[in-house]
Protein backbone atom coordinates (compact mmCIF):
# COMPACT_ATOMS: atom_id res chain seq x y z
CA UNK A 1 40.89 -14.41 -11.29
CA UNK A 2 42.76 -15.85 -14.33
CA UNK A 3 45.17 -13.27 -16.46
CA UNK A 4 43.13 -14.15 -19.34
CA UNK A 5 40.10 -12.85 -17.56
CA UNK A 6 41.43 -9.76 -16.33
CA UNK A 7 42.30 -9.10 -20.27
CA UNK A 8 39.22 -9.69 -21.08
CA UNK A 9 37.67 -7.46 -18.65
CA UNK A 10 40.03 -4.63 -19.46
CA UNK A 11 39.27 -5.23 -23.47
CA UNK A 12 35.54 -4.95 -22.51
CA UNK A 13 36.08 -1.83 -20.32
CA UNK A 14 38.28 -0.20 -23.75
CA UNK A 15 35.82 -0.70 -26.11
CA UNK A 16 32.93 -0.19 -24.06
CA UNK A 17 34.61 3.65 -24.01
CA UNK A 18 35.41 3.91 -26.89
CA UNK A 19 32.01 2.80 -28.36
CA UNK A 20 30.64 6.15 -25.66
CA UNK A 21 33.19 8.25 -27.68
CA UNK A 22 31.45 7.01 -30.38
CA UNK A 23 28.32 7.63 -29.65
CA UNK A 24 28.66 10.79 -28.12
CA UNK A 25 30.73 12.31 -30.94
CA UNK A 26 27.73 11.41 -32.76
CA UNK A 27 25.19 13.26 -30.94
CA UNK A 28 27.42 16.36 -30.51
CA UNK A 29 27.51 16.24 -34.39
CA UNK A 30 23.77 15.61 -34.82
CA UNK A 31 23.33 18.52 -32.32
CA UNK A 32 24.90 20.83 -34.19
CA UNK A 33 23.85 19.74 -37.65
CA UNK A 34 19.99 20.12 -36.16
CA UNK A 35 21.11 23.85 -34.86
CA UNK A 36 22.78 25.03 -38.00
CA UNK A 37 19.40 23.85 -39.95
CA UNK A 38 17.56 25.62 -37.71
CA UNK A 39 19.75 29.01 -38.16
CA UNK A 40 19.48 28.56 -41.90
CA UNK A 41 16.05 28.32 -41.81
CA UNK A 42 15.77 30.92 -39.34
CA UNK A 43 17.38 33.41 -42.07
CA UNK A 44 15.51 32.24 -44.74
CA UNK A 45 12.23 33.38 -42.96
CA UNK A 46 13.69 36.76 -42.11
CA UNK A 47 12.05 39.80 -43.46
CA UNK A 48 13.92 42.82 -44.36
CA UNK A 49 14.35 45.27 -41.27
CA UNK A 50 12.65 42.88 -38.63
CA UNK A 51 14.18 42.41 -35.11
């Protein structure tokens, strides 16, 4: 295997993780966007001395 192609497979590998960091920064964000809404909503439908 060629230098050239052993760059190229190690650029793939990088940006291949870096697009999962991505991705899954993402979804951790979406995650807890959906949870706050969820809390806040939550509240909203409280009534006053309920458990």
């Amino acid at each position: 295997m060629s230098e050239q192609e052993k760059a190229n497979i190690h650029s793939a590998y990088q940006i291949a993780a870096e697009m999962t960091y991505i991705v899954a920064v993402g979804l951790s964000k979406a995650r807890e966007k959906s949870e706050a809404r969820k809390m806040h909503r939550h509240q909203k439908n409280r009534t006053p001395f309920s458990n």
